[in-house]
N, C-alpha and C. Protein backbone atom coordinates (compact mmCIF):
# COMPACT_ATOMS: atom_id res chain seq x y z
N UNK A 1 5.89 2.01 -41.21
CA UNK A 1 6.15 0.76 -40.52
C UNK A 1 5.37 -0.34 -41.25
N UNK A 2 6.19 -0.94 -41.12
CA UNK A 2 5.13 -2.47 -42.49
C UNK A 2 4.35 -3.32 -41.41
N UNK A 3 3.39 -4.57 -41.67
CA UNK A 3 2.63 -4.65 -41.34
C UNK A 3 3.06 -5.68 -39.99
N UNK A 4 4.08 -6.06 -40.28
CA UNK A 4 4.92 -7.64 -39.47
C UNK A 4 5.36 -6.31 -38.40
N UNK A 5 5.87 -5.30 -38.49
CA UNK A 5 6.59 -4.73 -37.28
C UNK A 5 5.75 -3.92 -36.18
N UNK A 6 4.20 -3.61 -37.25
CA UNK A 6 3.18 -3.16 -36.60
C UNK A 6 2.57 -3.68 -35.59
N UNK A 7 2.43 -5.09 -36.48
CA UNK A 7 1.84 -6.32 -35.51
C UNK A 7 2.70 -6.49 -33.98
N UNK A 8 3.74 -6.41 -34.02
CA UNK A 8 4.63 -6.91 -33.44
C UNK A 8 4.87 -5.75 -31.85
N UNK A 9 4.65 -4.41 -32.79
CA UNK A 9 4.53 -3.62 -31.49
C UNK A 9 3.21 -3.45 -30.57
N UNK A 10 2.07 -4.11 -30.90
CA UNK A 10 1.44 -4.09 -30.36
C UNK A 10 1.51 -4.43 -29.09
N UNK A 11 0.09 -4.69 -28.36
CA UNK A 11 -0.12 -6.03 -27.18
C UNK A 11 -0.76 -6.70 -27.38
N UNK A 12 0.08 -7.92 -27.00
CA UNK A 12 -1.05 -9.63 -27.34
C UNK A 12 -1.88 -10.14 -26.93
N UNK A 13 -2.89 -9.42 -27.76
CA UNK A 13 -4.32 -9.20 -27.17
C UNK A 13 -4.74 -10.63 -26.71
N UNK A 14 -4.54 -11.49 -28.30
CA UNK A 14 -4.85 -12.97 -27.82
C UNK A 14 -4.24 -13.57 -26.62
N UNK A 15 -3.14 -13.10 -26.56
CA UNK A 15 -2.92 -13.72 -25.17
C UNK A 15 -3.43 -13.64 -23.76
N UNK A 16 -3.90 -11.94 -23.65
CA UNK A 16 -4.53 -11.54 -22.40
C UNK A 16 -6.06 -12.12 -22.47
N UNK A 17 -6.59 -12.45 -23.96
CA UNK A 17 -7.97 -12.94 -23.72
C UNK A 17 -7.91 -13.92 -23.48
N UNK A 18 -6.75 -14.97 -23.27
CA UNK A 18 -6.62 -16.21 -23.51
C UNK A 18 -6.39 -16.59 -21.66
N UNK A 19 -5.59 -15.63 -21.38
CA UNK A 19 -4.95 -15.76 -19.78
C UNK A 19 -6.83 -15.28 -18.99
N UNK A 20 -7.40 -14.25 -19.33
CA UNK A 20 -8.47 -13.71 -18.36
C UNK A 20 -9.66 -14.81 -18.72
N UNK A 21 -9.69 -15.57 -19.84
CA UNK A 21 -11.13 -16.84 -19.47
C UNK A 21 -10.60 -18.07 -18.73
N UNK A 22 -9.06 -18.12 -18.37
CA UNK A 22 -8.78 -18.56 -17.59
C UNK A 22 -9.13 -17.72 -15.68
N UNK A 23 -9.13 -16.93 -16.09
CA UNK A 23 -8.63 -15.97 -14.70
C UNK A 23 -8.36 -15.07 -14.37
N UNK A 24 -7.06 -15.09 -15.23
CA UNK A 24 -6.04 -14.07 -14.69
C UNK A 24 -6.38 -12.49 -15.49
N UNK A 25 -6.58 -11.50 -15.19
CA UNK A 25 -6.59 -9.90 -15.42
C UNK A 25 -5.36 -9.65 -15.48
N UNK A 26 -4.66 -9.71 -16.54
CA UNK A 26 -3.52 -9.08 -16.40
C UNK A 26 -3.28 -7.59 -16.54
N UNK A 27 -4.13 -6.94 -17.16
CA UNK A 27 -3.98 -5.40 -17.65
C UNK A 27 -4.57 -4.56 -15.94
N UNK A 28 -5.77 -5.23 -15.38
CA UNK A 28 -6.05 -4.70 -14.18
C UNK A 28 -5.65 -5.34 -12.84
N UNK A 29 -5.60 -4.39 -11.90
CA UNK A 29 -5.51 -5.26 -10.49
C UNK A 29 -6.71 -5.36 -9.98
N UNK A 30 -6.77 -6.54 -9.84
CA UNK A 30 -8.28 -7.56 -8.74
C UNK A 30 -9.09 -6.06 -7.77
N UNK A 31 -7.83 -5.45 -7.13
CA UNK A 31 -9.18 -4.43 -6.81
C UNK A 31 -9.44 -3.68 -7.82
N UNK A 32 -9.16 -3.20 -8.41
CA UNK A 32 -9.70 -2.59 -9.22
C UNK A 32 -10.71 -2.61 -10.09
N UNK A 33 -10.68 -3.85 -10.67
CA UNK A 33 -11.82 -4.78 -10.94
C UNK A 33 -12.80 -4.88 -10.26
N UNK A 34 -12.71 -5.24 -9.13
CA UNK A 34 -13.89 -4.93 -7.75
C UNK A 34 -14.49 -3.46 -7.62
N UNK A 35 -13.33 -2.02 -7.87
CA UNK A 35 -14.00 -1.22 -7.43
C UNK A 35 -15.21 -1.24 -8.71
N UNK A 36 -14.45 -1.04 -10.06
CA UNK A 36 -15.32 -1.15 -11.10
C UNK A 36 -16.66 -1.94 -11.17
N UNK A 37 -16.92 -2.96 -10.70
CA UNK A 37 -18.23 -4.01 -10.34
C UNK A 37 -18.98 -3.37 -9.23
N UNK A 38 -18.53 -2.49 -8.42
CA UNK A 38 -19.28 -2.16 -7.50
C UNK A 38 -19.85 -1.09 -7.63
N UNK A 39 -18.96 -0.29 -8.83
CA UNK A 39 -20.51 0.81 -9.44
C UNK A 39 -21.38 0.33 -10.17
N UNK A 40 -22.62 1.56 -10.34
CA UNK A 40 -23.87 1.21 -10.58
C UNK A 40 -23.26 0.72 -12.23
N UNK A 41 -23.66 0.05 -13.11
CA UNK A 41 -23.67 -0.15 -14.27
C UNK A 41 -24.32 0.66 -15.30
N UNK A 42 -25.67 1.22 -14.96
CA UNK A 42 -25.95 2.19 -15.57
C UNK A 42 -25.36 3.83 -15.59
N UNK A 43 -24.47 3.91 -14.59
CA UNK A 43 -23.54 5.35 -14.37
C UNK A 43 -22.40 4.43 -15.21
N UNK A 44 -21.74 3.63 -15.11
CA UNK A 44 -20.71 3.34 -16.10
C UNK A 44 -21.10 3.44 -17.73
N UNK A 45 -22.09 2.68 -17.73
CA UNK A 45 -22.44 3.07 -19.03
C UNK A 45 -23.09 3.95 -19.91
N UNK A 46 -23.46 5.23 -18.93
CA UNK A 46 -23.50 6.24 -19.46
C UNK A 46 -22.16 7.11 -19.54
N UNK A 47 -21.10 7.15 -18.84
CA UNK A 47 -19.81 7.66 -18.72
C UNK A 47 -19.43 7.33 -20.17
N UNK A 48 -19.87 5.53 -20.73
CA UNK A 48 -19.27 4.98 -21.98
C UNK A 48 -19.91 5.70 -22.95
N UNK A 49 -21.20 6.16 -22.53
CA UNK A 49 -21.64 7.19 -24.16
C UNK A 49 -21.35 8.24 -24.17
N UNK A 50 -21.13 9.40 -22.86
CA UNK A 50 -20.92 10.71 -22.97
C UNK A 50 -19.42 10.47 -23.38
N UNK A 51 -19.12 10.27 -23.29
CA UNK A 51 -16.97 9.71 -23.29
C UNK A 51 -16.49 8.92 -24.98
N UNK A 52 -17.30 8.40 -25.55
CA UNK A 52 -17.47 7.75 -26.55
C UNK A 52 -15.60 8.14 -27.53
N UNK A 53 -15.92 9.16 -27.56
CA UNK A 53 -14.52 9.37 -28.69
C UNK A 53 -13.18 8.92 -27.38
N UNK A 54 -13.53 9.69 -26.36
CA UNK A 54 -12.01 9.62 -25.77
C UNK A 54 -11.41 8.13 -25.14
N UNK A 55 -12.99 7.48 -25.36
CA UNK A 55 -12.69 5.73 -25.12
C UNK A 55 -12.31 5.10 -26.03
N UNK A 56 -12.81 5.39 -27.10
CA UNK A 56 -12.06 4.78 -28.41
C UNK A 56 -10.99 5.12 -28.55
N UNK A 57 -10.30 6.46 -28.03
CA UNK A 57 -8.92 6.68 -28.59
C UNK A 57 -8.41 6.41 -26.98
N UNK A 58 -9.13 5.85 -26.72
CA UNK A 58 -7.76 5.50 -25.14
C UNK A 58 -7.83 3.81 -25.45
N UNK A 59 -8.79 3.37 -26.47
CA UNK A 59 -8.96 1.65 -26.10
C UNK A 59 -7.25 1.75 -27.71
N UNK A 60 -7.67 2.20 -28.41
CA UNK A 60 -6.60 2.54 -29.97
C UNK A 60 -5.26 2.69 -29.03
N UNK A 61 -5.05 3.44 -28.19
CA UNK A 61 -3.81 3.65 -27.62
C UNK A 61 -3.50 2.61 -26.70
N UNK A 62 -3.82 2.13 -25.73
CA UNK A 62 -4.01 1.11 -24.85
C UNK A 62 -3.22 -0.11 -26.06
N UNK A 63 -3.96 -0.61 -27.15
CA UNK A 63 -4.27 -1.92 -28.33
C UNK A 63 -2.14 -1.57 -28.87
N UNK A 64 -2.39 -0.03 -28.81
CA UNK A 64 -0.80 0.29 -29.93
C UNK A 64 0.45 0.06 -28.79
N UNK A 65 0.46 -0.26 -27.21
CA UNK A 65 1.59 -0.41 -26.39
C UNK A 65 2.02 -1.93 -26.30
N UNK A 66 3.63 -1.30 -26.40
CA UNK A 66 4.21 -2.92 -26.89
C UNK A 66 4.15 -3.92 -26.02
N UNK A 67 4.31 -3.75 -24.85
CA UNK A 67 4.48 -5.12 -23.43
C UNK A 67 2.98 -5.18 -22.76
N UNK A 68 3.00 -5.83 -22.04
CA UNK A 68 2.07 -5.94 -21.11
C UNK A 68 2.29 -4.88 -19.63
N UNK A 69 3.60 -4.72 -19.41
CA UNK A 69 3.88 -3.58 -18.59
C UNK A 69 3.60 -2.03 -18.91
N UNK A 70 3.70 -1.90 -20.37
CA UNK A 70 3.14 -0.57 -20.72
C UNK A 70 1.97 -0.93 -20.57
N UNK A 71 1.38 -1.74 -20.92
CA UNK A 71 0.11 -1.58 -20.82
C UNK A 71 -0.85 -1.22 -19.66
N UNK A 72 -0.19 -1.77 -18.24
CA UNK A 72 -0.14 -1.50 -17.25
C UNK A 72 -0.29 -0.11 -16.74
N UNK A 73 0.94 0.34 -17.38
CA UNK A 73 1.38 1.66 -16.78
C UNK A 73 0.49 2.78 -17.35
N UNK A 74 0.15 2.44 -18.82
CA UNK A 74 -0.90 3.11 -19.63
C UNK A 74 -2.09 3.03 -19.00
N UNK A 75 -2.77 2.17 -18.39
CA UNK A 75 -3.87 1.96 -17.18
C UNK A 75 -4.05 2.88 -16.47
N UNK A 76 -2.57 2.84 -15.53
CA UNK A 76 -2.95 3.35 -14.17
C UNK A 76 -2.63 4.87 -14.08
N UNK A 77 -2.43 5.25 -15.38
CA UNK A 77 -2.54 6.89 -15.70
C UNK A 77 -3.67 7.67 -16.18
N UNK A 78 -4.60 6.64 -16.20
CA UNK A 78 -5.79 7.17 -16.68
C UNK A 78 -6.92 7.68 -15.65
N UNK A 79 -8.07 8.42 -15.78
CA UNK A 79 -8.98 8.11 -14.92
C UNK A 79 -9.29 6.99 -14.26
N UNK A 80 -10.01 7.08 -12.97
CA UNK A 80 -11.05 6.01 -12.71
C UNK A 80 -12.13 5.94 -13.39
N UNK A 81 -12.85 7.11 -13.72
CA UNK A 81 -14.05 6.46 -14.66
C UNK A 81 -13.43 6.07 -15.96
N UNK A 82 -12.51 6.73 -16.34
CA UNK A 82 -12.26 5.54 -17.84
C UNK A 82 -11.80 4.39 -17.53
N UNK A 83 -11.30 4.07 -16.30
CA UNK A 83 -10.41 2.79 -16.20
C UNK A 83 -11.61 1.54 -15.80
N UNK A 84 -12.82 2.47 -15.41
CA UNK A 84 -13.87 1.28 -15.40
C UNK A 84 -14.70 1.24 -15.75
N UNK A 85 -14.47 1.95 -16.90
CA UNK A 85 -14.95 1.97 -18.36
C UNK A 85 -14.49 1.51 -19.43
N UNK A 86 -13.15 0.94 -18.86
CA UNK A 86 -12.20 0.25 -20.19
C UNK A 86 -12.43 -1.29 -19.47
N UNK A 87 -12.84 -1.62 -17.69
CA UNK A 87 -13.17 -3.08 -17.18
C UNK A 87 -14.78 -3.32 -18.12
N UNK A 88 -15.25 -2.70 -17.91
CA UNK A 88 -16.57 -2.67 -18.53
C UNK A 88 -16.63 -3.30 -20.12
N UNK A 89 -15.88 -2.51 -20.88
CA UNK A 89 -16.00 -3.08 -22.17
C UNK A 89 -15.14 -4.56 -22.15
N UNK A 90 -14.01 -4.64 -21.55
CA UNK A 90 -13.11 -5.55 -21.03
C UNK A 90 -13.98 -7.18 -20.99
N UNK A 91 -14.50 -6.94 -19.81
CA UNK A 91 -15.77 -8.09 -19.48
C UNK A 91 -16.52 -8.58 -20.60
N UNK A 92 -17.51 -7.55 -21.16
CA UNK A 92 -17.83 -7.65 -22.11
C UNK A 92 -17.50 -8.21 -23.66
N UNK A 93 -16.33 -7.70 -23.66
CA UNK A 93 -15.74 -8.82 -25.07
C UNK A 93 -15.21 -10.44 -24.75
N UNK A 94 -14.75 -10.14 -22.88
CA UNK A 94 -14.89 -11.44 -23.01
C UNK A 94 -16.14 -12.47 -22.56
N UNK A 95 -16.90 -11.77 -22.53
CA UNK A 95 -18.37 -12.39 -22.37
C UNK A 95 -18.94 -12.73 -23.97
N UNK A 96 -18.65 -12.00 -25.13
CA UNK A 96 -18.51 -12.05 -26.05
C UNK A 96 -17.99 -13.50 -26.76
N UNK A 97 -16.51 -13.51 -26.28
CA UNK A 97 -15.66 -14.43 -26.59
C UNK A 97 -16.27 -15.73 -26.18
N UNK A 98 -16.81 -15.40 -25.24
CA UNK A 98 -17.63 -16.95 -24.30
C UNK A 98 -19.01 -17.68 -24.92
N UNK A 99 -18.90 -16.65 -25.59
CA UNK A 99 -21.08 -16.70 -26.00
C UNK A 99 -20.48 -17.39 -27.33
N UNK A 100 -19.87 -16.69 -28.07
CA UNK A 100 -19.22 -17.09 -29.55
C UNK A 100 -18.48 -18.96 -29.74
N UNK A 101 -18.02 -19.14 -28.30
CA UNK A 101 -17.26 -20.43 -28.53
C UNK A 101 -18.47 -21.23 -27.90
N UNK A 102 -19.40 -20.96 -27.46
CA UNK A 102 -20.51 -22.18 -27.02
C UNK A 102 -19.78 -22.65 -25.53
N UNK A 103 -20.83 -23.71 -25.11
CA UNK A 103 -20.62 -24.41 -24.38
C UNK A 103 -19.85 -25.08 -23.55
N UNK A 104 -18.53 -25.34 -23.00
CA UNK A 104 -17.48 -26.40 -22.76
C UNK A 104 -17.97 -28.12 -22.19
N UNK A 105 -17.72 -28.50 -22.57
CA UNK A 105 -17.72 -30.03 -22.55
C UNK A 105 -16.47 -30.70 -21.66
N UNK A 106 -16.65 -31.38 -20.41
CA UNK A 106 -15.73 -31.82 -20.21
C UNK A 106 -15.94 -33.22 -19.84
C-alpha cells in the first residue's frame, strides 16, 4: 500500500485532537471517561507498565482504523482496564498538545 492510501486509511487523529481541546471525546463516551478519572491513577498507571506491549499494539491498531466509527467499535471491544488506559494516555497527549502550544490569548 503506498504512502497516500496508508495515510488515508487511517483515523484523523488531527482531527479528534482538534475536536477534544475543544471538548468533544469523540473516540470515548463521557461516562466512560468519568469511570476512568475515578480510578486511582496510580493502579492505572501501573496496569500502563505491566500491559506495556499489549498497549502499544492496541494504541498501533486503534491509529490503523479507517472512520471514527471503527474506531469506536474498536474501543468498546476492549477491556476496561485498557480502555482506561488508552483515556489515560489520551489526556495526556492532549495535555501535551496544550503545554507545547503555550498560553491562549484572547
Amino acid at each position: 500500500m503506498d504512502e497516500t492510501k496508508a495515510r488515508a486509511s487511517r483515523l484523523n487523529t488531527e482531527f479528534l485532537i482538534t475536536e477534544a481541546l475543544k471538548g468533544n471525546h469523540l473516540l470515548f463516551p463521557n461516562e466512560l471517561i468519568a469511570e476512568a478519572f475515578s480510578r486511582n491513577l496510580a493502579t492505572l498507571q501501573s496496569a500502563l507498565e505491566s500491559r506495556r506491549a499489549e498497549i502499544n499494539r492496541t494504541v498501533g491498531e486503534l491509529l490503523s482504523v479507517g472512520t471514527l466509527e471503527e474506531g469506536r467499535d474498536f474501543v468498546s471491544g476492549l477491556s476496561r482496564d485498557v480502555q482506561h488506559v488508552l483515556i489515560l494516555l489520551y489526556f495526556q497527549l492532549l495535555e501535551g498538545v496544550l503545554l507545547r502550544r503555550g498560553p491562549t490569548v484572547h
